[in-house]
N, C-alpha and C. Protein backbone atom coordinates (compact mmCIF):
# COMPACT_ATOMS: atom_id res chain seq x y z
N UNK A 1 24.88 -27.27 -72.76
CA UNK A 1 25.69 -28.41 -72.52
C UNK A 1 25.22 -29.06 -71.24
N UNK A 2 25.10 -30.29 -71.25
CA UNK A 2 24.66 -31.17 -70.13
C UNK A 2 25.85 -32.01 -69.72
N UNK A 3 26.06 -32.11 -68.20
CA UNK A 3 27.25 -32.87 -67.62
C UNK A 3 25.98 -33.91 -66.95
N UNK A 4 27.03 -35.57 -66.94
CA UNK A 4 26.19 -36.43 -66.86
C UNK A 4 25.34 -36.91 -67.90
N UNK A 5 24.27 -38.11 -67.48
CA UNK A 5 24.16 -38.53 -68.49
C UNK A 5 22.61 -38.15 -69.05
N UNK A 6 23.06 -38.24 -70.59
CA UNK A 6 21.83 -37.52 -71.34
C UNK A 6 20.68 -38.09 -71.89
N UNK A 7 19.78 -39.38 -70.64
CA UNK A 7 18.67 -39.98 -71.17
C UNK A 7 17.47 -38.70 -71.39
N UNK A 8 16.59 -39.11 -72.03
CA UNK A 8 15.67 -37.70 -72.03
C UNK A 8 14.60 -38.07 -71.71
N UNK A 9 14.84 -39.64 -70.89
CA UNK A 9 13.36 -40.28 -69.82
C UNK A 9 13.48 -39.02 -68.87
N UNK A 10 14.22 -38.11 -68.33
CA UNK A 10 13.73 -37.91 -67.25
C UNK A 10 14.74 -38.19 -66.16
N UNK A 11 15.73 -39.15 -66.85
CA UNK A 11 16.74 -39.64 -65.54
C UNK A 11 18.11 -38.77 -65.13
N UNK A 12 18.02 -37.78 -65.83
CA UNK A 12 18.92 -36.21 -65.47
C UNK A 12 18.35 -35.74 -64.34
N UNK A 13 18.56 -36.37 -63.26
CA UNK A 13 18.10 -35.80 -61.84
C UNK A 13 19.57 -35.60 -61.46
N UNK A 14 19.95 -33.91 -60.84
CA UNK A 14 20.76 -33.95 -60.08
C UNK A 14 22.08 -33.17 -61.28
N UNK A 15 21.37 -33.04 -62.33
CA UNK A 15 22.47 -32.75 -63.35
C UNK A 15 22.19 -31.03 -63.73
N UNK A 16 22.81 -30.03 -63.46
CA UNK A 16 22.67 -28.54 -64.40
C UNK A 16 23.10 -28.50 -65.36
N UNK A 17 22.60 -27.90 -66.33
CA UNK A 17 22.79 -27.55 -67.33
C UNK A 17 23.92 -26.19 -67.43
N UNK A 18 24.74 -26.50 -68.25
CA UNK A 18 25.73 -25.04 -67.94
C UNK A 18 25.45 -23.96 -68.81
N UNK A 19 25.05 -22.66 -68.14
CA UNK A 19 24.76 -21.87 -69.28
C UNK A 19 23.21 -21.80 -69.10
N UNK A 20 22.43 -22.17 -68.57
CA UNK A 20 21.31 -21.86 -68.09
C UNK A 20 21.26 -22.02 -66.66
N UNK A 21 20.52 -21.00 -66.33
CA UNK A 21 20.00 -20.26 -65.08
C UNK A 21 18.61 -21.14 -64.24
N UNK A 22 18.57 -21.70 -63.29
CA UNK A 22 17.65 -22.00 -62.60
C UNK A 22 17.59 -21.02 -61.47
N UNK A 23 16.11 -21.59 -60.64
CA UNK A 23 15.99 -20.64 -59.37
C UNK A 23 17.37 -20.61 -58.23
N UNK A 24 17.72 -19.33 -58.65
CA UNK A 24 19.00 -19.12 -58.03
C UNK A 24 18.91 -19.17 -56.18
N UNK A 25 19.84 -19.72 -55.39
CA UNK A 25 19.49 -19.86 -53.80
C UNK A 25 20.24 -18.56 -53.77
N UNK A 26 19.51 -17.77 -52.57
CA UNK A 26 20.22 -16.71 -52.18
C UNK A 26 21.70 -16.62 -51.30
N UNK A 27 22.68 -16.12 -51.87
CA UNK A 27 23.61 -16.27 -50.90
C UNK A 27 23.95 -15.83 -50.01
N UNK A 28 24.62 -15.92 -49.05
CA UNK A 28 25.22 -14.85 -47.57
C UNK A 28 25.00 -13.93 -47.54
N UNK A 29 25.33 -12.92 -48.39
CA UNK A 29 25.21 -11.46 -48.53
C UNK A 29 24.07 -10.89 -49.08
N UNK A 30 23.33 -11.86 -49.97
CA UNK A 30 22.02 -11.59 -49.78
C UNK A 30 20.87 -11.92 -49.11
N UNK A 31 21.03 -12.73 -48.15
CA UNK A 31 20.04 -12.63 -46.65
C UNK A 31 20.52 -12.04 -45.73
N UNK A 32 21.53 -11.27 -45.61
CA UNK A 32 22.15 -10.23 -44.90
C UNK A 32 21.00 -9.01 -45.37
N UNK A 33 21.22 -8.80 -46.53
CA UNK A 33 20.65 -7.75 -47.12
C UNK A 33 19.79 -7.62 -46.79
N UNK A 34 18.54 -8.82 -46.98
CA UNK A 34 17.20 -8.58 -46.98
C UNK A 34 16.65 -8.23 -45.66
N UNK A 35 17.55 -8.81 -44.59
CA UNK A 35 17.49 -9.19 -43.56
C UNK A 35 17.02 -7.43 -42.76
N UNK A 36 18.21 -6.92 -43.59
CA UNK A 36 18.49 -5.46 -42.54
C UNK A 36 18.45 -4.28 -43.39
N UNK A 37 16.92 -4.44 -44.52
CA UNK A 37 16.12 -3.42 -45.14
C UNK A 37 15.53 -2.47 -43.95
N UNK A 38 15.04 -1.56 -44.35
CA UNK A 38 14.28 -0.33 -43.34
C UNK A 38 12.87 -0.90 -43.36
N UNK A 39 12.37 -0.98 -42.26
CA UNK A 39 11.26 -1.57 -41.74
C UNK A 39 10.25 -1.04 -43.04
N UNK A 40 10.54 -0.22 -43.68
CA UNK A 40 9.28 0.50 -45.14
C UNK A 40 9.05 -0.66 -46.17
N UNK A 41 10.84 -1.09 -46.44
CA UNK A 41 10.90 -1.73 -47.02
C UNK A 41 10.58 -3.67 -46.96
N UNK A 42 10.48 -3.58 -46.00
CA UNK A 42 9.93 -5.28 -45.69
C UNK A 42 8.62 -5.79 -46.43
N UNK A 43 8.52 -6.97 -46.04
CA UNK A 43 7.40 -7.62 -47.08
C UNK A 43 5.98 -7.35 -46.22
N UNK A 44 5.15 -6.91 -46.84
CA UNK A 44 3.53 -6.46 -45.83
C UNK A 44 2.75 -7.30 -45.32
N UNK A 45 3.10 -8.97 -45.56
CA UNK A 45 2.65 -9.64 -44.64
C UNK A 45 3.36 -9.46 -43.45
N UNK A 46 5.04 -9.52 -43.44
CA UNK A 46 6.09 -9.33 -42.15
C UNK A 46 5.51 -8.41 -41.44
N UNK A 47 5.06 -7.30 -42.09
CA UNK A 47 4.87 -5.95 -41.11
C UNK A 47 3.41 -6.35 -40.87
N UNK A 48 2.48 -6.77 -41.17
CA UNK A 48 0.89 -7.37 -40.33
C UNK A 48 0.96 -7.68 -38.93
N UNK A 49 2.07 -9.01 -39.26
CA UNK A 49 2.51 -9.74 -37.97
C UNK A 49 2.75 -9.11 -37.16
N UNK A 50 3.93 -8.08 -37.45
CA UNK A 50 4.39 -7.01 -36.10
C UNK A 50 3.39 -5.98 -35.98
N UNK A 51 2.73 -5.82 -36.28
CA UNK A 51 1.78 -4.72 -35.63
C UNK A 51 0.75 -5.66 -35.06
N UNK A 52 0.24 -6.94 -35.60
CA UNK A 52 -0.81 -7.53 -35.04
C UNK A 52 -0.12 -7.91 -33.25
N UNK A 53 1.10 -8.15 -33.66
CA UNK A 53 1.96 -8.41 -32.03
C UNK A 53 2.04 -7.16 -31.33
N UNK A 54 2.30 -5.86 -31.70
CA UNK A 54 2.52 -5.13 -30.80
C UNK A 54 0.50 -4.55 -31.04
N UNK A 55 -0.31 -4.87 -31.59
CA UNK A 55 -1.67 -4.63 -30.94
C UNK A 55 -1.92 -5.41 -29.92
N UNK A 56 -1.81 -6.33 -29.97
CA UNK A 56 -1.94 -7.08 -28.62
C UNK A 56 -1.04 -7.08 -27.45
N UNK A 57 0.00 -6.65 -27.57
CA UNK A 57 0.63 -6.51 -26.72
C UNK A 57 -0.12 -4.59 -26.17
N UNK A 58 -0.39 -3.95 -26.76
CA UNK A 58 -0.81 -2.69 -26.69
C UNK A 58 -1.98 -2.96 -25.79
N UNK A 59 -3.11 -4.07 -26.40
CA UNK A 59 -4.60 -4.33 -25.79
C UNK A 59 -4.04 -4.70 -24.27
N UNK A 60 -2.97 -5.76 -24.19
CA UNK A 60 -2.43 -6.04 -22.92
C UNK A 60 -2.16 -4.69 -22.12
N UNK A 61 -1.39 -4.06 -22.26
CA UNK A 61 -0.82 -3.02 -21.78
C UNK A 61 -2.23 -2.08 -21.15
N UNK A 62 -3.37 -2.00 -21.79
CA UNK A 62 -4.20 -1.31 -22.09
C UNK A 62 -5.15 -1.95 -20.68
N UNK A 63 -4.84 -3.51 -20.85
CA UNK A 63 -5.81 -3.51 -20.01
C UNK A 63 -5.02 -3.88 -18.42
N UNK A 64 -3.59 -3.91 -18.20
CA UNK A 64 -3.75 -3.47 -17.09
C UNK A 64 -3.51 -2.58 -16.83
N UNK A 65 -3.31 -1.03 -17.89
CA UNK A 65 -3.91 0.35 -16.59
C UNK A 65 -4.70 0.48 -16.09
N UNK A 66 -6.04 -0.21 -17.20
CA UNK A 66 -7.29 -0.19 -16.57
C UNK A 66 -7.51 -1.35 -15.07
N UNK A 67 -6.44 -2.41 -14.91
CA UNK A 67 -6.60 -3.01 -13.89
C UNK A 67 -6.53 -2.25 -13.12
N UNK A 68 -5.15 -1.38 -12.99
CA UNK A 68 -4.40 -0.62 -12.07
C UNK A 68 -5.71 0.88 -11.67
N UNK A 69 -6.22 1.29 -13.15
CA UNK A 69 -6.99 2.39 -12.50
C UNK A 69 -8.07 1.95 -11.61
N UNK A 70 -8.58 0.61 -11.71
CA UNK A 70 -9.66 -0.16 -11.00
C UNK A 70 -9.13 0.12 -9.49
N UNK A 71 -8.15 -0.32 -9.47
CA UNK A 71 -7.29 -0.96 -7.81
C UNK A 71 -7.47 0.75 -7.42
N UNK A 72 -6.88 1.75 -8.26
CA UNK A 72 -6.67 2.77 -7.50
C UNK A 72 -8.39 3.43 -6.64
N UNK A 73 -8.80 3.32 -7.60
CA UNK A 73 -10.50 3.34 -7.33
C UNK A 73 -10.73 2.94 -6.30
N UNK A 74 -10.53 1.56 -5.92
CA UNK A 74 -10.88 0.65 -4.91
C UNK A 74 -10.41 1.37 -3.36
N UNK A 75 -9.01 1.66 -4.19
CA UNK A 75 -8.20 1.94 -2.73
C UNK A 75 -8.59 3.07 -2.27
N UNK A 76 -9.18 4.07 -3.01
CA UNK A 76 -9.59 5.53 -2.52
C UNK A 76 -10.87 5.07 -1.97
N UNK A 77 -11.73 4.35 -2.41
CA UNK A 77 -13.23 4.46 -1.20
C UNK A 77 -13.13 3.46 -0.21
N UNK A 78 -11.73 2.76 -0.57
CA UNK A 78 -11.45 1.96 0.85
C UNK A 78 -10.70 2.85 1.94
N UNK A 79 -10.08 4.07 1.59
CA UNK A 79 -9.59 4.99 2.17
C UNK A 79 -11.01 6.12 3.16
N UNK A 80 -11.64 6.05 2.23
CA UNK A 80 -12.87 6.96 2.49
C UNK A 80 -13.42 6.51 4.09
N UNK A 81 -13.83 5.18 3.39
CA UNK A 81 -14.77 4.15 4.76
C UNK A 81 -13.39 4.77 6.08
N UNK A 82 -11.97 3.92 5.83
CA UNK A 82 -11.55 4.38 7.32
C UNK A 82 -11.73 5.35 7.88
N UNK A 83 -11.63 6.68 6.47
CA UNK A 83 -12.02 8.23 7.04
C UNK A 83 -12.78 7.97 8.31
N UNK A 84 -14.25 7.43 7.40
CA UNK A 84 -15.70 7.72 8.27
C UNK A 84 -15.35 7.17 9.49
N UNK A 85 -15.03 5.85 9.81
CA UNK A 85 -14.49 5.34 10.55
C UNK A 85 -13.76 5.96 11.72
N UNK A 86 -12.79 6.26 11.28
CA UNK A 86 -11.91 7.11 12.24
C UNK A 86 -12.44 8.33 13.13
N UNK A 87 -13.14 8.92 11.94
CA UNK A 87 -14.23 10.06 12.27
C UNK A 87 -15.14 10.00 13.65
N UNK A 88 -15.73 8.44 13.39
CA UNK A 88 -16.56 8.61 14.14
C UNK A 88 -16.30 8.08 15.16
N UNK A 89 -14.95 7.54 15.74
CA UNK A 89 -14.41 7.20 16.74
C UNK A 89 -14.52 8.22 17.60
N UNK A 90 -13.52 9.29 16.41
CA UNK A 90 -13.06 10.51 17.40
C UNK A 90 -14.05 11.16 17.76
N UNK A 91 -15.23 10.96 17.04
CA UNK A 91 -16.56 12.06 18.03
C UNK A 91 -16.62 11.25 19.31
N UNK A 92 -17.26 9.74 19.15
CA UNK A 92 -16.81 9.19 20.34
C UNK A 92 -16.38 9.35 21.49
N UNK A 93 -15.35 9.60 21.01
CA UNK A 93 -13.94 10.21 22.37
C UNK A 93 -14.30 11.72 22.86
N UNK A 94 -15.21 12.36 21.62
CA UNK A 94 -15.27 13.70 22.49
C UNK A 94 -16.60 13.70 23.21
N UNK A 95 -17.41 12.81 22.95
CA UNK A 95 -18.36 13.06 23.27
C UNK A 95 -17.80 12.60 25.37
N UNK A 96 -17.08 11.40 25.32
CA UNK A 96 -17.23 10.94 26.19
C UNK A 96 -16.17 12.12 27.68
N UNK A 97 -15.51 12.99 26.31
CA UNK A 97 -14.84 13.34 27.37
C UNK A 97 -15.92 14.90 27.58
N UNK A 98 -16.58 15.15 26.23
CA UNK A 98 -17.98 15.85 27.89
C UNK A 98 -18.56 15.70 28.40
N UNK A 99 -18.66 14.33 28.51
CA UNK A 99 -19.97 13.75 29.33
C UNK A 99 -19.01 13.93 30.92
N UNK A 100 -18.18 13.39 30.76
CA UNK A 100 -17.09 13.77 32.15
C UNK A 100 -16.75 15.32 32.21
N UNK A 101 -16.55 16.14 31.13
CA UNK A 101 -16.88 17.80 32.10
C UNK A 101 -18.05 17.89 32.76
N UNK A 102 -19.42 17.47 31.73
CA UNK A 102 -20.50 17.34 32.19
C UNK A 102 -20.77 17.20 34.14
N UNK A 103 -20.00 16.08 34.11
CA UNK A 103 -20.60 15.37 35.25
C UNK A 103 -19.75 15.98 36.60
N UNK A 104 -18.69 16.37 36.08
CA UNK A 104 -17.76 17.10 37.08
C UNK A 104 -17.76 18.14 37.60
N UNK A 105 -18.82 19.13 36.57
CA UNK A 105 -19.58 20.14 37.04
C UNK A 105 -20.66 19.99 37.78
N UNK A 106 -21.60 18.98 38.29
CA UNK A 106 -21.83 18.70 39.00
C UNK A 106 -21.90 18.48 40.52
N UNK A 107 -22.07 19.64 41.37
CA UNK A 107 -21.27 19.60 42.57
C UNK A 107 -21.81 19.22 43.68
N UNK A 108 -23.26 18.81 43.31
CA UNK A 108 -24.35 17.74 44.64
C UNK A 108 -23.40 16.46 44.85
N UNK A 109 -22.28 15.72 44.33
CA UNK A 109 -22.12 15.01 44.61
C UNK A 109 -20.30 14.49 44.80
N UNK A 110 -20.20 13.70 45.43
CA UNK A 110 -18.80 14.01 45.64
C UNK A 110 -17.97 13.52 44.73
N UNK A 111 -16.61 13.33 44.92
CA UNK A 111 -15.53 13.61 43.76
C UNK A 111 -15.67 11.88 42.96
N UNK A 112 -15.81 11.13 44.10
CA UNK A 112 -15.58 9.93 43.90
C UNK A 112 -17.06 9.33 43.36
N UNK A 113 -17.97 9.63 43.90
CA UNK A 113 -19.72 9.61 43.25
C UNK A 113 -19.57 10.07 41.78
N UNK A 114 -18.83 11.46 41.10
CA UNK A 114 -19.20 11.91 40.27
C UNK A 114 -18.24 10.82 38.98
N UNK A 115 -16.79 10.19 39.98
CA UNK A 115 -16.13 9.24 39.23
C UNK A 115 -17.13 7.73 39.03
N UNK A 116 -17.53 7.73 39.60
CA UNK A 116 -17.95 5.99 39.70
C UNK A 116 -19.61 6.54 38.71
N UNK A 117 -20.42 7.40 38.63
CA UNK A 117 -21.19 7.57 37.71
C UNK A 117 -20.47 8.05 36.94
N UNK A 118 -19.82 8.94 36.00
CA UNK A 118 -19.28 8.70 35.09
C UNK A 118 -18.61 7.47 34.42
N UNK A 119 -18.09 6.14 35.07
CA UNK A 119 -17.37 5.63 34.23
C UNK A 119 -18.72 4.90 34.17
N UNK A 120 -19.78 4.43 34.68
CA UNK A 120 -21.20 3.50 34.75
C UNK A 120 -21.69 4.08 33.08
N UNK A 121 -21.89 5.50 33.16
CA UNK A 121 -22.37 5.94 32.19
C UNK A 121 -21.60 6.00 31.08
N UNK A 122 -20.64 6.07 30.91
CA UNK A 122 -19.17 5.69 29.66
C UNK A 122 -19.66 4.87 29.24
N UNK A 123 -19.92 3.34 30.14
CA UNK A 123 -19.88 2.35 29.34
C UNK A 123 -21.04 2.03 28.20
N UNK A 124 -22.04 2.70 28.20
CA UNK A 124 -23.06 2.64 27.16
C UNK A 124 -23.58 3.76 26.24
N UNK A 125 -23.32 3.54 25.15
CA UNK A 125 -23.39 4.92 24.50
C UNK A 125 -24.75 5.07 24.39
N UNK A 126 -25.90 4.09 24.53
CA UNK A 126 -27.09 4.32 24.92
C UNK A 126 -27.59 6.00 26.10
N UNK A 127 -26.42 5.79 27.02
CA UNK A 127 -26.69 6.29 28.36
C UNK A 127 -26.42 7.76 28.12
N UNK A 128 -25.10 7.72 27.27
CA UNK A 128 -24.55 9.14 27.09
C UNK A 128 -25.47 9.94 25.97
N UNK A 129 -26.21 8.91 25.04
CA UNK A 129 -27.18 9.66 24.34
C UNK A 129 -28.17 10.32 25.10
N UNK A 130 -28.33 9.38 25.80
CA UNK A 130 -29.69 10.16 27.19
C UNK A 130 -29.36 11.10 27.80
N UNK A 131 -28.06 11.11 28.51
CA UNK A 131 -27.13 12.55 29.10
C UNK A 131 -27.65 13.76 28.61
N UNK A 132 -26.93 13.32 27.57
CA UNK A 132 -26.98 15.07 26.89
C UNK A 132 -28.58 15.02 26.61
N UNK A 133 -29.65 14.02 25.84
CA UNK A 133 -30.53 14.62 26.03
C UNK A 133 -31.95 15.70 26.86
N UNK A 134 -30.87 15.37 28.32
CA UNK A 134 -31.70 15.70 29.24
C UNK A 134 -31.87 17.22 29.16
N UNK A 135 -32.67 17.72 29.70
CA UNK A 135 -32.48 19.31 30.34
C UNK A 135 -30.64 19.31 31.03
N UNK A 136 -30.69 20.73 31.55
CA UNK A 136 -29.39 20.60 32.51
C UNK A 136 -30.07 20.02 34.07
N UNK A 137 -31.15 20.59 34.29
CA UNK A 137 -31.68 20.29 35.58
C UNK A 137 -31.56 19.24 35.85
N UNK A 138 -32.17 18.15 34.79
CA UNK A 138 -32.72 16.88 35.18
C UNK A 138 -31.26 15.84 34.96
N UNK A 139 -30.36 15.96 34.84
CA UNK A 139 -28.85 15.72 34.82
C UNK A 139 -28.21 15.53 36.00
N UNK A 140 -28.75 15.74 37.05
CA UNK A 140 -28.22 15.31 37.66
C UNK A 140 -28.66 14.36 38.87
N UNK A 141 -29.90 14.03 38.82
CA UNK A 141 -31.12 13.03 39.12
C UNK A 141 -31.01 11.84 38.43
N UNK A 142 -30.17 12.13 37.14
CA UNK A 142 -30.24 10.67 36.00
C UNK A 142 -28.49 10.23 36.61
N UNK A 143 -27.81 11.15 37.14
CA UNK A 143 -26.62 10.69 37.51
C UNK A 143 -27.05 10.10 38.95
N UNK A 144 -27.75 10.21 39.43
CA UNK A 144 -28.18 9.65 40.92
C UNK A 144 -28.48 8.58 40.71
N UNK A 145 -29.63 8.16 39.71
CA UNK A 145 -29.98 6.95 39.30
C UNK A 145 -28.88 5.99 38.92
N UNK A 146 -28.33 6.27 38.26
CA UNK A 146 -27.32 5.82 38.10
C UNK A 146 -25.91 5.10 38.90
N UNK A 147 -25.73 6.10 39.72
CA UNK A 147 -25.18 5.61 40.84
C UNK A 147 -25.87 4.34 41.39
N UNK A 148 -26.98 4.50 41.92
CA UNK A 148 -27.43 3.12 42.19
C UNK A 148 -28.11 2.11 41.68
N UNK A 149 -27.65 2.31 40.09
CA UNK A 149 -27.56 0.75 39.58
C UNK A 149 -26.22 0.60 39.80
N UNK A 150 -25.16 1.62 39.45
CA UNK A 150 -23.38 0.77 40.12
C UNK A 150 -23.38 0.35 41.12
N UNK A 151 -23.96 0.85 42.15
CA UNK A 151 -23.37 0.49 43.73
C UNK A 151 -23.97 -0.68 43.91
N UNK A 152 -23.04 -1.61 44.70
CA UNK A 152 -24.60 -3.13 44.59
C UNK A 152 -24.68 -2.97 45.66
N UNK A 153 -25.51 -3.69 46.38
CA UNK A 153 -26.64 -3.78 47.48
C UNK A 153 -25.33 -4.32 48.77
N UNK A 154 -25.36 -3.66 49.85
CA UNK A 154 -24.74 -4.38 50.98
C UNK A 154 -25.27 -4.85 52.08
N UNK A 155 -26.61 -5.27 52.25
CA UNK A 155 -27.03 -5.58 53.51
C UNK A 155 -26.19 -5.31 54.87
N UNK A 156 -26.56 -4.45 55.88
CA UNK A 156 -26.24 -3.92 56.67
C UNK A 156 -26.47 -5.10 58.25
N UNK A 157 -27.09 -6.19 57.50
CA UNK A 157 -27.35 -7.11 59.00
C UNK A 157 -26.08 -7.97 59.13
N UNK A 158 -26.20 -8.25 60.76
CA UNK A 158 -24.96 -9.28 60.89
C UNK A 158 -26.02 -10.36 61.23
N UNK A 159 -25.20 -11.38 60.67
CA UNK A 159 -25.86 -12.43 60.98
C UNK A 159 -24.85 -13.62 61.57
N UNK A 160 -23.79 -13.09 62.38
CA UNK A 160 -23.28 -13.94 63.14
C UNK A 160 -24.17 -14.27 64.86
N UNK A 161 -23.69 -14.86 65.33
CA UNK A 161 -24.58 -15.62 66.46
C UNK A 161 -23.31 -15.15 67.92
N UNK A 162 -24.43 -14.20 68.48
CA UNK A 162 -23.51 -13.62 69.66
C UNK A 162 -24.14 -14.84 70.75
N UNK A 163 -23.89 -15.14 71.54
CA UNK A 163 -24.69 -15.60 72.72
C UNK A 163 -24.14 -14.50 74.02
């Protein structure tokens, strides 16, 4: 049975037929349904998508541990260098503080001589390499020398005008 009118040009637009079945629209309760199947049950293009999303989100993930293991890398031989660094300060410091037992054992010269060549010789690590290379003997001839490149020159003349 047809409601409306029954040309058979074609001009039954908009009219059902009662008693026959067309493509039925799904109703409420069945896009509920479909909606909230067990992920097994979904359609296998749907499930492509979500795994192609959580692969890339995975490759993401993936690549910044590897950022992160990079940085950690970085930070350990940037740790290293200060080591050396630090290291070789502190020989530094010891060296300088035997170059001053060194020199303090020294007893040709007096307290204040053995201060004023020691700090002359501090200042160049050139000098303190030479220190220690000496004999013990000759150690204390290179501290003499020394002294008088610190001490500067005082000319002993007066040159005021007595009459």
């Amino acid at each position: 049975m047809v409601i409306g009118d029954e040309d058979s040009d074609g001009g039954s637009e908009g009219v059902q037929v009662v008693g026959e079945e067309g493509p039925a629209a799904p109703t409420n309760a069945e896009s509920v349904a479909s909606s909230s199947k067990p992920p097994s049950q979904h359609d296998s293009s749907e499930k492509s998508v979500n795994s192609k999303k959580r692969s890339r989100s995975g490759e993401e993930f993936g690549n910044l541990v590897q950022i992160i293991r990079d940085f950690v890398g970085a930070y350990k031989e940037n740790n290293e260098h200060w080591k050396c660094i630090a290291d070789y300060f502190r020989l530094e410091s010891e060296r300088r503080t035997e170059l001053v037992k060194a020199i303090m054992q020294l007893t040709e010269f007096t307290k204040q001589e053995r201060m004023r060549g020691g700090q002359h010789i501090i200042k160049d690590p050139a000098k303190i390499d030479f220190f220690f290379a000496l004999p013990e003997e000759l150690r204390s001839e290179y501290v003499q020398e020394q002294l008088s490149e610190c001490t500067p020159y005082r000319p002993s003349i007066d040159f005021s005008v007595d009459n």
